[in-house]
Protein backbone atom coordinates (compact mmCIF):
# COMPACT_ATOMS: atom_id res chain seq x y z
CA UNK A 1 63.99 -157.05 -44.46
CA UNK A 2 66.35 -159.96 -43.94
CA UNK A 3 66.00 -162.75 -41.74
CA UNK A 4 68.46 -161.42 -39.87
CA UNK A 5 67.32 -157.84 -39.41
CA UNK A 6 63.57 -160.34 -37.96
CA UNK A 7 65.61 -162.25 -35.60
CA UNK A 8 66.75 -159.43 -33.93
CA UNK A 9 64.15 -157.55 -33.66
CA UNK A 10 62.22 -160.96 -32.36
CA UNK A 11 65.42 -161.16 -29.88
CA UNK A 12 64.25 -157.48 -28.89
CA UNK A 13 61.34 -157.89 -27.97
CA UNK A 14 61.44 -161.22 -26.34
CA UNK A 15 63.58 -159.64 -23.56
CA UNK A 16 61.38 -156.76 -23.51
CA UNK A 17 58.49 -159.19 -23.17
CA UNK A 18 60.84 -160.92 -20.07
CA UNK A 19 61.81 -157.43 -18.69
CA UNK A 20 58.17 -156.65 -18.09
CA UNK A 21 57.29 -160.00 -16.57
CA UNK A 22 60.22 -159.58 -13.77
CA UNK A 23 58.40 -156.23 -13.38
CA UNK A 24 55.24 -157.34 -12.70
CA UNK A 25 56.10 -160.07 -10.35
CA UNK A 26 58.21 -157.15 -8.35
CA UNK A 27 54.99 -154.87 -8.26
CA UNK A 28 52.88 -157.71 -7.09
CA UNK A 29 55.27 -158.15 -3.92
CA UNK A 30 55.98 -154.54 -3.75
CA UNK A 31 54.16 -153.13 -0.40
CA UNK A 32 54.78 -149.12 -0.35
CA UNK A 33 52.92 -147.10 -2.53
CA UNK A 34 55.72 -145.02 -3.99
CA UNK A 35 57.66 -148.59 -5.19
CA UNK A 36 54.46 -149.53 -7.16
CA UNK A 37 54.22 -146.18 -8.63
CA UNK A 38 57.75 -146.41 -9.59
CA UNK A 39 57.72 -149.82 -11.06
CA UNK A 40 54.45 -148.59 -12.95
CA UNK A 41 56.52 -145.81 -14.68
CA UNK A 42 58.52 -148.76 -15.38
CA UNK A 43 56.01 -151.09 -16.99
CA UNK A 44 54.69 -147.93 -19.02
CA UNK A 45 58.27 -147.32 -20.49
CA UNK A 46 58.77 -151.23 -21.67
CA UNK A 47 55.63 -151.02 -23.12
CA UNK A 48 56.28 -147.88 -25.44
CA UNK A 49 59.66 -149.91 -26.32
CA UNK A 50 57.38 -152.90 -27.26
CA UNK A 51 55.43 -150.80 -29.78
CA UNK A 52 58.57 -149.53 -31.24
CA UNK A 53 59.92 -152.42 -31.50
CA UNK A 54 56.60 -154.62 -32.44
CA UNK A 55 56.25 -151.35 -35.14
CA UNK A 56 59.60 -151.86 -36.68
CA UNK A 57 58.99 -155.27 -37.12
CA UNK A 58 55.68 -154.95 -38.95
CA UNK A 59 56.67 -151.87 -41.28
CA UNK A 60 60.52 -153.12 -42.09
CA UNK A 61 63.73 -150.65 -40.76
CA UNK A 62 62.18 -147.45 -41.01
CA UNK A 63 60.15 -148.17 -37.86
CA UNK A 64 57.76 -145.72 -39.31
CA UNK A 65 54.10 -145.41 -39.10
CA UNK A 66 51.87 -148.40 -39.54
């Protein structure tokens, strides 16, 4: 894998890492029960896109199992 192919995927998840932050600050002001439930569905997706992404950085471009 190049160092290219690394940045990107470092680029990737650094926003993911960002998106969930701005997520978490918006649940922790969120008052009603069905915004926190929605921004909870939220944090759940960015996660699974972490792991894909964290995955295909650890096993090269297949993205593949570990």
């Amino acid at each position: 894998m190049g160092k290219e192919r690394i940045y990107i995927m470092t680029r990737k998840i650094r926003k993911r890492l960002l998106e969930k932050k701005a997520v978490l600050r918006q649940l922790l002001k969120s008052n009603t029960l069905e915004k926190q439930h929605a921004l909870i569905e939220r944090l759940r997706t960015i996660n699974d896109k972490l792991d894909i992404h964290k995955n295909q950085l650890i096993c090269g471009s297949k993205g593949g199992q570990r």
